[in-house]
C-alpha atoms as a PDB file:
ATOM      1  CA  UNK A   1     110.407  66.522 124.695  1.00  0.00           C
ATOM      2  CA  UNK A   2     108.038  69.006 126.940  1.00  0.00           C
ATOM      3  CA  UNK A   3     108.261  72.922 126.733  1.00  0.00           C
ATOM      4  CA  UNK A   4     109.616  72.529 130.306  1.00  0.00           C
ATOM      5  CA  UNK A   5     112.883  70.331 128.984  1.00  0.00           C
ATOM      6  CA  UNK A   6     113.151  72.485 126.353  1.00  0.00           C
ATOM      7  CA  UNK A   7     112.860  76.103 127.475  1.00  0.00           C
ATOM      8  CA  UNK A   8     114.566  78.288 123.935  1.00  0.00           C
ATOM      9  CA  UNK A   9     111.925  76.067 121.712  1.00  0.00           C
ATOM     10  CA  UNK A  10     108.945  77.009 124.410  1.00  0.00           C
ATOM     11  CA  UNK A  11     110.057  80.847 124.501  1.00  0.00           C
ATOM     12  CA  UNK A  12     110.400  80.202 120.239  1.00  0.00           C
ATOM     13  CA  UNK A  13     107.021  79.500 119.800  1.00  0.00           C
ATOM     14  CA  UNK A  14     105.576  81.610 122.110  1.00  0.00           C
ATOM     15  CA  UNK A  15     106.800  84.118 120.507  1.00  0.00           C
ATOM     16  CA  UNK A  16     105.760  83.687 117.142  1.00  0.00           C
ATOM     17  CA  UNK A  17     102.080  82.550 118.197  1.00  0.00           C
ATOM     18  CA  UNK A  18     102.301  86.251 119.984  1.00  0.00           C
ATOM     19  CA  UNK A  19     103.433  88.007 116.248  1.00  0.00           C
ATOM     20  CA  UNK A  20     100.852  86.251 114.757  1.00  0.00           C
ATOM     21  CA  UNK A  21      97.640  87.355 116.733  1.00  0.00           C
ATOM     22  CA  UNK A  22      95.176  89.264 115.217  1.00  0.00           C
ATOM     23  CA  UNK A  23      95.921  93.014 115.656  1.00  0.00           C
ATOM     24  CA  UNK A  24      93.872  96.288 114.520  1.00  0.00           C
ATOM     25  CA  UNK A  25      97.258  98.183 114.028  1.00  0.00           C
ATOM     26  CA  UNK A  26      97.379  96.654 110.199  1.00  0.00           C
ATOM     27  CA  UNK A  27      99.320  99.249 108.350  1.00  0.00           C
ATOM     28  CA  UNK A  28     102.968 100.771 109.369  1.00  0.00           C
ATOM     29  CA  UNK A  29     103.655 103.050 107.030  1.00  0.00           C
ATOM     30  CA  UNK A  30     101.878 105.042 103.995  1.00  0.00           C
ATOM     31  CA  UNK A  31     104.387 107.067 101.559  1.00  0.00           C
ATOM     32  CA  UNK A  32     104.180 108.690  97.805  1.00  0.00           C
ATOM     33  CA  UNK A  33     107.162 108.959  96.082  1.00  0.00           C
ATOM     34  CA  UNK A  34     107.390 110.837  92.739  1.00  0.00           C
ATOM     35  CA  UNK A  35     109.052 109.211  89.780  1.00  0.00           C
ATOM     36  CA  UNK A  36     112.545 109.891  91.046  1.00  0.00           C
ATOM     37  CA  UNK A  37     112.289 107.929  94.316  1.00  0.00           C
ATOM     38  CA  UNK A  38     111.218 111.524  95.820  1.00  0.00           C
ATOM     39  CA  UNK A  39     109.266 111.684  98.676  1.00  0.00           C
ATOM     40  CA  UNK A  40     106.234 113.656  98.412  1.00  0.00           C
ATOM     41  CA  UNK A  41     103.827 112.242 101.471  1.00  0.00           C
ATOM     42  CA  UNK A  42     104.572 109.695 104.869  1.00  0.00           C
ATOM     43  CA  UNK A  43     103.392 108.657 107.581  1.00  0.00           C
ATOM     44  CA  UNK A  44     105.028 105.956 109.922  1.00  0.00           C
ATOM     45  CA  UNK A  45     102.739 104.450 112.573  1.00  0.00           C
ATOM     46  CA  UNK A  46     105.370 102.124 114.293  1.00  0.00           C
ATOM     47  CA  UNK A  47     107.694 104.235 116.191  1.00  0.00           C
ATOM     48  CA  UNK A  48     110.148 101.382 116.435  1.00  0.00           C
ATOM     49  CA  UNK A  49     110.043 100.644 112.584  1.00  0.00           C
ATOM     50  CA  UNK A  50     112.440 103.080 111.439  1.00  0.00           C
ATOM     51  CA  UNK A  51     112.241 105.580 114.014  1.00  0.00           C
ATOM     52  CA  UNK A  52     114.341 108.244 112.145  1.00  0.00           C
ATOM     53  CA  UNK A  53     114.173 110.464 108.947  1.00  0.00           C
ATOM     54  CA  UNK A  54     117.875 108.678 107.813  1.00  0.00           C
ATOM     55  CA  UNK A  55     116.260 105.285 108.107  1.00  0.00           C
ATOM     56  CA  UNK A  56     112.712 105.654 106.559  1.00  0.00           C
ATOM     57  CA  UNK A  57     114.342 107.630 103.644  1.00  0.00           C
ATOM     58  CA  UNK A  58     116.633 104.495 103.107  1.00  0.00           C
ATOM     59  CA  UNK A  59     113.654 102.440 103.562  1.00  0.00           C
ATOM     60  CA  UNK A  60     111.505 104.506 100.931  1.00  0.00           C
ATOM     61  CA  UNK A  61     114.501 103.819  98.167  1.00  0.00           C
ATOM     62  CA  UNK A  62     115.099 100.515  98.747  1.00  0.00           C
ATOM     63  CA  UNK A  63     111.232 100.043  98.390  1.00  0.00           C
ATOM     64  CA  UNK A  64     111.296 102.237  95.054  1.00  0.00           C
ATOM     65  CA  UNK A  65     114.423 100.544  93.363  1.00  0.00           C
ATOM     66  CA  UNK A  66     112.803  97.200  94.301  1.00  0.00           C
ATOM     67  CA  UNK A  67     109.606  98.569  92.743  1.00  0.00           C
ATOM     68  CA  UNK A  68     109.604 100.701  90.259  1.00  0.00           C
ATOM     69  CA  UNK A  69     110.360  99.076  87.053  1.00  0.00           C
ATOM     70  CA  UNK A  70     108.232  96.204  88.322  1.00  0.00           C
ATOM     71  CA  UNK A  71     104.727  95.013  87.258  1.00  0.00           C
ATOM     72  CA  UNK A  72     103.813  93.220  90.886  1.00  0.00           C
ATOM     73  CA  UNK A  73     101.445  94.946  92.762  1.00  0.00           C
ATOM     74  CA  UNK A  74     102.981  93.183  95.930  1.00  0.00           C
ATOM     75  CA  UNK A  75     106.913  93.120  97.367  1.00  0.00           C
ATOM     76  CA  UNK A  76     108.318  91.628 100.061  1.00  0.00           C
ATOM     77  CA  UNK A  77     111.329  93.701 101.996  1.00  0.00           C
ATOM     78  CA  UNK A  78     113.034  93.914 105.478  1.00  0.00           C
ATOM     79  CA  UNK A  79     110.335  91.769 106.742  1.00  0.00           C
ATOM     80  CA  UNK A  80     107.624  93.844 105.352  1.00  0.00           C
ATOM     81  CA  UNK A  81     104.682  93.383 103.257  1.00  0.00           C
ATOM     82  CA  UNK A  82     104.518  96.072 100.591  1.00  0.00           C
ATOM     83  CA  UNK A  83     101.350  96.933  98.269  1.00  0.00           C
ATOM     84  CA  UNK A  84     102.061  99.270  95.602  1.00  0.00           C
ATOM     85  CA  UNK A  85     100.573 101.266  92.836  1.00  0.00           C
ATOM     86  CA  UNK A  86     101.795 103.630  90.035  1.00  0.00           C
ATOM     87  CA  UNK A  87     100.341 106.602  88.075  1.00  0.00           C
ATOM     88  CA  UNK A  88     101.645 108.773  85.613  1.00  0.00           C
ATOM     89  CA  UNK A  89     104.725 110.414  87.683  1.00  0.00           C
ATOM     90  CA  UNK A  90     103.732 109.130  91.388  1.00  0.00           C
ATOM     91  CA  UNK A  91     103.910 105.615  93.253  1.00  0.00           C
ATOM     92  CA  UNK A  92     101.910 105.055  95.888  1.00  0.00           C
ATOM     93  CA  UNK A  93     102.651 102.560  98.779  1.00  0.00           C
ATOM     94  CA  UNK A  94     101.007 100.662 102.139  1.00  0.00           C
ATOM     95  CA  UNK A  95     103.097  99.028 104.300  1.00  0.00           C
ATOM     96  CA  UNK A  96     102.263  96.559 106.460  1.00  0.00           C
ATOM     97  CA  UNK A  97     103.908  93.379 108.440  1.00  0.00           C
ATOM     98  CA  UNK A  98     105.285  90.479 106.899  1.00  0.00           C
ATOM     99  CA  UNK A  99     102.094  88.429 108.140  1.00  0.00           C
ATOM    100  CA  UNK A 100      99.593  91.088 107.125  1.00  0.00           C
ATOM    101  CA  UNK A 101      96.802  90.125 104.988  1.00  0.00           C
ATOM    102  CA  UNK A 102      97.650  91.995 101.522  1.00  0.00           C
ATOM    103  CA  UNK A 103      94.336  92.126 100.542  1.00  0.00           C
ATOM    104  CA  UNK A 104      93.780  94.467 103.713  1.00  0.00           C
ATOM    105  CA  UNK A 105      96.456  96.568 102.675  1.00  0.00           C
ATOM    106  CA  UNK A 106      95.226  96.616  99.148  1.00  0.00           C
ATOM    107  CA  UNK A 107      91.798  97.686 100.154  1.00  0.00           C
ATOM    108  CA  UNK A 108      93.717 100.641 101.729  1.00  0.00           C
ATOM    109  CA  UNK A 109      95.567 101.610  98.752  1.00  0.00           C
ATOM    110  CA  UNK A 110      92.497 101.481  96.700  1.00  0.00           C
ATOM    111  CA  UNK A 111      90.868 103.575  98.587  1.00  0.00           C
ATOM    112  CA  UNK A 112      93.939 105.903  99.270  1.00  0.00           C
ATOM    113  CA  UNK A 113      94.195 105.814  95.291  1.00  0.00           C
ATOM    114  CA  UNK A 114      90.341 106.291  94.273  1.00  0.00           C
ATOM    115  CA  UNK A 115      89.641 108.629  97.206  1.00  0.00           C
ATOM    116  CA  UNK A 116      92.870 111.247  95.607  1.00  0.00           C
ATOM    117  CA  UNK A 117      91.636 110.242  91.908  1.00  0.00           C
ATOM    118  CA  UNK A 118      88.054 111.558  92.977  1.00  0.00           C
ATOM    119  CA  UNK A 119      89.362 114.635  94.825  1.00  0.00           C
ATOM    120  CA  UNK A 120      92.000 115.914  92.596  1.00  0.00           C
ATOM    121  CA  UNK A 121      89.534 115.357  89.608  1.00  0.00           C
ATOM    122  CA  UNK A 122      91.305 112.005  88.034  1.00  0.00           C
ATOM    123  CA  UNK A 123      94.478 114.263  87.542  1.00  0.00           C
ATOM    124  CA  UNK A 124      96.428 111.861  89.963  1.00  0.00           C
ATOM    125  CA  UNK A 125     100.078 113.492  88.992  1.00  0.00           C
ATOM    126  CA  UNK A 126     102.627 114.874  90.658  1.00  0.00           C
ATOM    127  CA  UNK A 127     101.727 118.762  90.174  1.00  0.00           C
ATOM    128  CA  UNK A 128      97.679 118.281  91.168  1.00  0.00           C
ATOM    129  CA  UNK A 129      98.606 116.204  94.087  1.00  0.00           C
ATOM    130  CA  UNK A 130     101.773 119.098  95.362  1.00  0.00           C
ATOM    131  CA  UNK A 131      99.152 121.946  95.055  1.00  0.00           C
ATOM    132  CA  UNK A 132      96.680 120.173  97.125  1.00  0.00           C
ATOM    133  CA  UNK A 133      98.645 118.193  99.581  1.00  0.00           C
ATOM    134  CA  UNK A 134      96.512 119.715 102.323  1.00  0.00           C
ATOM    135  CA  UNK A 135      93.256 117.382 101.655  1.00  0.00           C
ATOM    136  CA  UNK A 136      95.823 114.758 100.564  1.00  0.00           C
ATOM    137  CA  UNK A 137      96.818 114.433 104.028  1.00  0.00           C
ATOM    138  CA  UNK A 138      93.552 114.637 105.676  1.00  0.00           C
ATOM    139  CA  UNK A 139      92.432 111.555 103.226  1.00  0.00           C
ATOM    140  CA  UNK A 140      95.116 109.658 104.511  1.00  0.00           C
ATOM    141  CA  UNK A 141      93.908 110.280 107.888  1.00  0.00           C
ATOM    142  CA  UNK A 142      90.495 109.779 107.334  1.00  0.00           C
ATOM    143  CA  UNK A 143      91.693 106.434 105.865  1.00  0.00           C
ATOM    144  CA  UNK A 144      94.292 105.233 108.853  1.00  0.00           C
ATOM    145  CA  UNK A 145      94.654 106.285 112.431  1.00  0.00           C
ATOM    146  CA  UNK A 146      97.417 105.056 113.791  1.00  0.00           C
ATOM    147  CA  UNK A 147      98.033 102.229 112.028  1.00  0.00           C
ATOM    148  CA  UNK A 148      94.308 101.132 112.264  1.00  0.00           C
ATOM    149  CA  UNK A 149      91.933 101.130 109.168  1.00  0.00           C
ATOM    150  CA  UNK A 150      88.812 103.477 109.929  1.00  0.00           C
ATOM    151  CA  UNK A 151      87.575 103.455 106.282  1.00  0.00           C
ATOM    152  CA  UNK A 152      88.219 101.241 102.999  1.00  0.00           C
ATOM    153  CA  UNK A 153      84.863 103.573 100.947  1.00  0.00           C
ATOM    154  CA  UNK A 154      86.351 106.176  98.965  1.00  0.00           C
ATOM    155  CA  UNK A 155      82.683 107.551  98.646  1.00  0.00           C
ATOM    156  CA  UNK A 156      82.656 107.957 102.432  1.00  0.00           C
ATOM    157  CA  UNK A 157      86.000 109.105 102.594  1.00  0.00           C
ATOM    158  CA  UNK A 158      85.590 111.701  99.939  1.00  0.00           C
ATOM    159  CA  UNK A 159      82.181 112.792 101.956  1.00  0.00           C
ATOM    160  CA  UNK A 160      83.861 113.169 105.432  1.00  0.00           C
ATOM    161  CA  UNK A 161      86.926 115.140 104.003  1.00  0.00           C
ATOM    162  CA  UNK A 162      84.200 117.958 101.964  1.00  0.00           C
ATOM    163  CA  UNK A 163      85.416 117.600  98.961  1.00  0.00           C
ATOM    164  CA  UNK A 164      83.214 116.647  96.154  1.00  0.00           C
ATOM    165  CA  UNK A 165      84.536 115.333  92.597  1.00  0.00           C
ATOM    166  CA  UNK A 166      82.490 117.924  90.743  1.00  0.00           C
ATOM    167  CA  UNK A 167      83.197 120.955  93.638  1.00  0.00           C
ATOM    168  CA  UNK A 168      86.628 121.047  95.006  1.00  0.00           C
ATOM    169  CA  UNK A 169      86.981 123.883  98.024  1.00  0.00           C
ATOM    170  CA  UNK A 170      89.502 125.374  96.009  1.00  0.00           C
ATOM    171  CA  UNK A 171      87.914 125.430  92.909  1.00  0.00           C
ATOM    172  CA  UNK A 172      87.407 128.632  90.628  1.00  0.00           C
ATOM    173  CA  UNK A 173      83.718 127.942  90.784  1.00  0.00           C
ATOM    174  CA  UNK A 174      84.167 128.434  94.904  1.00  0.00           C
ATOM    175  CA  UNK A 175      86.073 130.864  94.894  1.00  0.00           C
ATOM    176  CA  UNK A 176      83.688 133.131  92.434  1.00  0.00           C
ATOM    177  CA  UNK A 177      81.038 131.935  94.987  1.00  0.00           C
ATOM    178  CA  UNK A 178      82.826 133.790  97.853  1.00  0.00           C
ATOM    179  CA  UNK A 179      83.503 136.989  95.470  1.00  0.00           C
ATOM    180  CA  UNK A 180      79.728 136.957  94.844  1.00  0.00           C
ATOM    181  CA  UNK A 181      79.009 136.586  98.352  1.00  0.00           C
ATOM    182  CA  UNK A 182      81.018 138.833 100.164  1.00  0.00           C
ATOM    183  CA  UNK A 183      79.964 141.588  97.515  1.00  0.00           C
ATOM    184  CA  UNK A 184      76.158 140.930  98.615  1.00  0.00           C
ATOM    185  CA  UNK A 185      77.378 141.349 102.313  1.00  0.00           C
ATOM    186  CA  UNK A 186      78.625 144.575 101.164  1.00  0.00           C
ATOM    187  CA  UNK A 187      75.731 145.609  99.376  1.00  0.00           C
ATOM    188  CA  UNK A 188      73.385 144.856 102.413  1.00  0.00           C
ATOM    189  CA  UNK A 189      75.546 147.016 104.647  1.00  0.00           C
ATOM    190  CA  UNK A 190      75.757 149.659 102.662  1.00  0.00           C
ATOM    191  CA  UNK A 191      71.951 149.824 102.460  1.00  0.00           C
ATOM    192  CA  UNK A 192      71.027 149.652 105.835  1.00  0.00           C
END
C-alpha cells in the first residue's frame, strides 16, 4: 500500500516526522511553586500551551500533586515532559515536550537551581527567594528566551546577571558602600 492509496496514514506520519524535528524552542514552561502548590514564579513560552491564567494554574497543581511526595526527578503529564527539583519549602520545575531530551531540560534546571543557590547565598527557601524575586527573574531570562536555551553555566549566568555569591547588590555591605560614598560626594562639595 503507497502513501497515495492511503492518504490518513501519509498525512499520519507526516505529521509526526514534523513533531519530531529538531527544534531550538526546547522548554515551554518554567514555574516555582512553594510547598503548598503556590505559585511563586512562571513563565509560559508556548502561547497555545495553556494560553490562560485558569489553565496554567490547573496545570501547575496537577504537576505538584503528581510531584510532590515523589522521589523521581522526571514526570510525564498532558503530553509533557516534566523535570523537577525540591528544596526546603520550594519546587522547582522545566517543562518541556513529550519528545524533549530530559537531560536538556535537566541541564536547565541545574542551572536555574545552582545559578539561585549562588545568588541568594545557598539560602534557596521560600522567604530569600520572595525578597529577591527581581534577580530571580532576570536568571530565568538569562537562562531561556523564549523557549530557547541561551545558557546551561551558572558561573556565566551568575556573571551576566551582577550578582556575585560573596556581594549581592542588595547586600548590607553595598549598601554601607553607597552611605560611604555619597557622604564623600558631600564632603567634596562642601569643600570646593
Amino acid at each position: 500500500m503507497t502513501a497515495q492509496s492511503c492518504p490518513r496514514q501519509h498525512c499520519a506520519t507526516t505529521m509526526d516526522s514534523a513533531a519530531l524535528e529538531p527544534s531550538l524552542y526546547t522548554v515551554k514552561a518554567v514555574f516555582i511553586l512553594d510547598n503548598d502548590g503556590n505559585r511563586l514564579l512562571s513563565k509560559y513560552y508556548d502561547p497555545e500551551l495553556y494560553p490562560s491564567m485558569k489553565e496554567q494554574k490547573n496545570f501547575e497543581k496537577n504537576v505538584f500533586n503528581k510531584t510532590h511526595k515523589a522521589d523521581n526527578e522526571i514526570a510525564f503529564l498532558e503530553g509533557m515532559t516534566i523535570v523537577y527539583k525540591s528544596s526546603i519549602d520550594l519546587f522547582f520545575y522545566v517543562v518541556g515536550s513529550a519528545q524533549e531530551n530530559e537531560l536538556m531540560l535537566m541541564a536547565v534546571l541545574n542551572c536555574l537551581f545552582e545559578s539561585l543557590s549562588q545568588m541568594l547565598r545557598k539560602n534557596v527557601e521560600k522567604r530569600t527567594l520572595l525578597d529577591n524575586m527581581d534577580g530571580v527573574f532576570l536568571v530565568v531570562d538569562e537562562i531561556i528566551d523564549g523557549g530557547v536555551i541561551l545558557e546551561s553555566d551558572p558561573q556565566q549566568v551568575i556573571e551576566k546577571v551582577n550578582y556575585r555569591a560573596d556581594d549581592s547588590p542588595l547586600s548590607e555591605q553595598s549598601v554601607a558602600q553607597v552611605l560611604q560614598s555619597a557622604k564623600e560626594q558631600i564632603k567634596w562639595s562642601i569643600l570646593k
